[in-house]
C-alpha atoms as a PDB file:
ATOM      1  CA  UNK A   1      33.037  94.667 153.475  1.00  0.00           C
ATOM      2  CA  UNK A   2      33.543  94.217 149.512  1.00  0.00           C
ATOM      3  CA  UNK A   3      36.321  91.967 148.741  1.00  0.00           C
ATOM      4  CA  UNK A   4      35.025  89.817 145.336  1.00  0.00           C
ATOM      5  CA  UNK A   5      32.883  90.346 142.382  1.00  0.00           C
ATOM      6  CA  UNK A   6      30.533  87.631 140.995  1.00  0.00           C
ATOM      7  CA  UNK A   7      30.992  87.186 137.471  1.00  0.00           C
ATOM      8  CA  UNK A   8      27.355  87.344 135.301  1.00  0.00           C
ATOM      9  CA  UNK A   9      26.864  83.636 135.252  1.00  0.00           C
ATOM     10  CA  UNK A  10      27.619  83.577 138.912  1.00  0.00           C
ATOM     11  CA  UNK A  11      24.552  86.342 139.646  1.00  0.00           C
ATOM     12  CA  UNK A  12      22.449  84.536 137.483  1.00  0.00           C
ATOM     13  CA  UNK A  13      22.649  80.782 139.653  1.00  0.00           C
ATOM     14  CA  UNK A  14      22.773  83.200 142.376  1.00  0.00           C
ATOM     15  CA  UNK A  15      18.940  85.075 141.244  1.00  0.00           C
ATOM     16  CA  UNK A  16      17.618  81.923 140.142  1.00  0.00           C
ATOM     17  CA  UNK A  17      18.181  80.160 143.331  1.00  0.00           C
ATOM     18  CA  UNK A  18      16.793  82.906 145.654  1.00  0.00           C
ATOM     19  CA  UNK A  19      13.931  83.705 143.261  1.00  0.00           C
ATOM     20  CA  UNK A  20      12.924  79.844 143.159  1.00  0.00           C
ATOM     21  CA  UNK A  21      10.584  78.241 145.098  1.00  0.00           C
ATOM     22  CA  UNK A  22      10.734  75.760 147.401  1.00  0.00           C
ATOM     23  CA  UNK A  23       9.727  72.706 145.996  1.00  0.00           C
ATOM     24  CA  UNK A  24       7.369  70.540 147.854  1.00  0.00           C
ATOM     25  CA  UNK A  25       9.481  67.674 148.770  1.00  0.00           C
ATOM     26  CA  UNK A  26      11.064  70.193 151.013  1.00  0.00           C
ATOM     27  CA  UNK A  27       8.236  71.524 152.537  1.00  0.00           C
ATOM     28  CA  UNK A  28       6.485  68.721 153.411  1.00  0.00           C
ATOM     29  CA  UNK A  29       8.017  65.652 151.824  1.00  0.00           C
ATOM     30  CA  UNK A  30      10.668  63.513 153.005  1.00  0.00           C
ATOM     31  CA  UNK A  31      12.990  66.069 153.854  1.00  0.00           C
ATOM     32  CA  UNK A  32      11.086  68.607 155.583  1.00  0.00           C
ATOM     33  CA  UNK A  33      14.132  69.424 157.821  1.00  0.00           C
ATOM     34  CA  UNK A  34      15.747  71.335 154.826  1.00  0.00           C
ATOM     35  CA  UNK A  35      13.163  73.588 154.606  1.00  0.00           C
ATOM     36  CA  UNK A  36      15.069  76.340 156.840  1.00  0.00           C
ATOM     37  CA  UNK A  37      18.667  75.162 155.783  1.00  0.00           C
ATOM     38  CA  UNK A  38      17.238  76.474 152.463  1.00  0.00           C
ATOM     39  CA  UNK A  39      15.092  79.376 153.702  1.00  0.00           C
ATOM     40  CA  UNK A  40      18.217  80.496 155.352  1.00  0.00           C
ATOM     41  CA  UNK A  41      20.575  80.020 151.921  1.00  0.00           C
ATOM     42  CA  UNK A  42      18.050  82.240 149.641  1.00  0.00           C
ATOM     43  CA  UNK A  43      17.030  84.660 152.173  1.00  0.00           C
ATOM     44  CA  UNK A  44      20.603  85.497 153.691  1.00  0.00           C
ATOM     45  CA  UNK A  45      23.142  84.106 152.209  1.00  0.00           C
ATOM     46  CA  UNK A  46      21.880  84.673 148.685  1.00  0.00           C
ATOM     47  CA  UNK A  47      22.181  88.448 149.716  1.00  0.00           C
ATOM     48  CA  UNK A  48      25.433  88.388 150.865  1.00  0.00           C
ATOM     49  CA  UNK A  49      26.565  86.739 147.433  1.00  0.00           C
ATOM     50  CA  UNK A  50      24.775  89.613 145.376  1.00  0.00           C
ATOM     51  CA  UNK A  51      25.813  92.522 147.531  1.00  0.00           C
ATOM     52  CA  UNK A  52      29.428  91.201 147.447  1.00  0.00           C
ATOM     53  CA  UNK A  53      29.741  90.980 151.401  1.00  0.00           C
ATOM     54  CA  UNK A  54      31.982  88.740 153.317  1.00  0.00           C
ATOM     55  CA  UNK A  55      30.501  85.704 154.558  1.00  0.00           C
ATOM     56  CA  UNK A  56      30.992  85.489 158.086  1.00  0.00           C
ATOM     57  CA  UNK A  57      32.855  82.790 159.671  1.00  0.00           C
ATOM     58  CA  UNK A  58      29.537  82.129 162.016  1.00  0.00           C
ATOM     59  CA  UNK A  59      27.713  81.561 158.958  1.00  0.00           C
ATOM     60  CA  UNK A  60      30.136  79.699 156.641  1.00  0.00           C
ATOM     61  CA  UNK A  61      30.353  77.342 159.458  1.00  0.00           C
ATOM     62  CA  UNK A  62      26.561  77.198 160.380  1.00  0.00           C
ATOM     63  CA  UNK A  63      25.830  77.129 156.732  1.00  0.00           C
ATOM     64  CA  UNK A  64      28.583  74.461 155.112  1.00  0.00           C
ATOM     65  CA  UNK A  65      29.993  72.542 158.666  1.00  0.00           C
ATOM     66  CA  UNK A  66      27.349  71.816 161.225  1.00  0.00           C
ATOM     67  CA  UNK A  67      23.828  71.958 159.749  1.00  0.00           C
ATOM     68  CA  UNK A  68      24.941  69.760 156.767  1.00  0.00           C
ATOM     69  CA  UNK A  69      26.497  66.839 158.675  1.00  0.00           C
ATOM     70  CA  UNK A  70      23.114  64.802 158.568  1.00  0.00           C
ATOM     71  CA  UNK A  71      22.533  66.080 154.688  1.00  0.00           C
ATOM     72  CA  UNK A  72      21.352  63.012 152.687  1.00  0.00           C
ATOM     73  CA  UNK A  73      19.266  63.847 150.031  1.00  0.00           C
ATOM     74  CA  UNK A  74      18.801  61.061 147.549  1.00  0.00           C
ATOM     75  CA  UNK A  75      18.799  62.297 144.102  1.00  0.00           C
ATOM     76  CA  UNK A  76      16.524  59.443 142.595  1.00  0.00           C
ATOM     77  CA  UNK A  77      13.611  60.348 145.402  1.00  0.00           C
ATOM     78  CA  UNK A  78      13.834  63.817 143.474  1.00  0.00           C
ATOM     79  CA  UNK A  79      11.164  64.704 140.640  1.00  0.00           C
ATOM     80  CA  UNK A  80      12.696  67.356 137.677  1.00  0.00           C
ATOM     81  CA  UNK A  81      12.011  70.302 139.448  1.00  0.00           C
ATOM     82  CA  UNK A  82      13.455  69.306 143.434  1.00  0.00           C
ATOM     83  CA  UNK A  83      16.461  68.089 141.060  1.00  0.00           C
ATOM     84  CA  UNK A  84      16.637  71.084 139.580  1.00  0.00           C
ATOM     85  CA  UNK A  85      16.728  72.834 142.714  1.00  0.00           C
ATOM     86  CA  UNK A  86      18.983  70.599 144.873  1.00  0.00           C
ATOM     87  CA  UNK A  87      21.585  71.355 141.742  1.00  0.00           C
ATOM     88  CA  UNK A  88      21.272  75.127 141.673  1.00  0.00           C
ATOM     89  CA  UNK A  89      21.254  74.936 145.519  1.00  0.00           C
ATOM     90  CA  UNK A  90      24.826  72.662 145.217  1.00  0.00           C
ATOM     91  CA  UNK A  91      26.007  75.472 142.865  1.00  0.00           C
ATOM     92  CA  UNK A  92      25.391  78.412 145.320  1.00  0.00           C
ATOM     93  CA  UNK A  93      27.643  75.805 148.352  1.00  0.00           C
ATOM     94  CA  UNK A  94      31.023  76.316 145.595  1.00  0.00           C
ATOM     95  CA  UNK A  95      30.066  79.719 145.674  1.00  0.00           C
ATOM     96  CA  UNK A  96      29.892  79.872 148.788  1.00  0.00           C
ATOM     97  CA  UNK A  97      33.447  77.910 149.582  1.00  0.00           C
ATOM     98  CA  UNK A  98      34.805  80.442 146.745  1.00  0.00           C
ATOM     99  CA  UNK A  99      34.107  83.493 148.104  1.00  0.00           C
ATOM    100  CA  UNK A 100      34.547  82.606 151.668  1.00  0.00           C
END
């Protein structure tokens, strides 16, 4: 089902967050319990975004209501690159929320 368009800039946070890697911090840091929260962003919802699919209400509500209740990542704990991440990965949940 096709019912939006990402605009360029929009495909390019999209790409960069699926094409980045993990950073450490979330594979084996102190928040090793994102590691498939974001696994499960880049691989599927990532695709979903770029192929212009609806987001099903399943996953909107996996992805944005009950996985991130316990979501408290401390920005300061963060080196440049997790930062980095964590802000691209913040821009792909308003995507998300828009094109629900």
């Amino acid at each position: 089902m096709r019912g939006y368009h990402l605009t360029p800039d929009e495909q390019k946070i999209v790409k960069k967050f699926q094409n980045y890697s993990i950073p450490f911090i979330f594979k084996a840091g102190d928040y090793l319990e994102y590691l498939q929260y974001f696994e499960l962003i880049q691989i599927e919802v990532c695709y979903i975004l770029i192929k212009n699919k609806k987001i099903s209400k399943e996953l909107y509500n996996m992805v944005l209501e009950v996985i991130p209740i316990d979501f408290k990542i401390q920005e300061d704990k963060l080196d440049a690159n997790a930062n980095d991440f964590y802000k691209c990965y913040l821009e792909i949940e308003k995507l998300i929320k828009k094109y629900y």
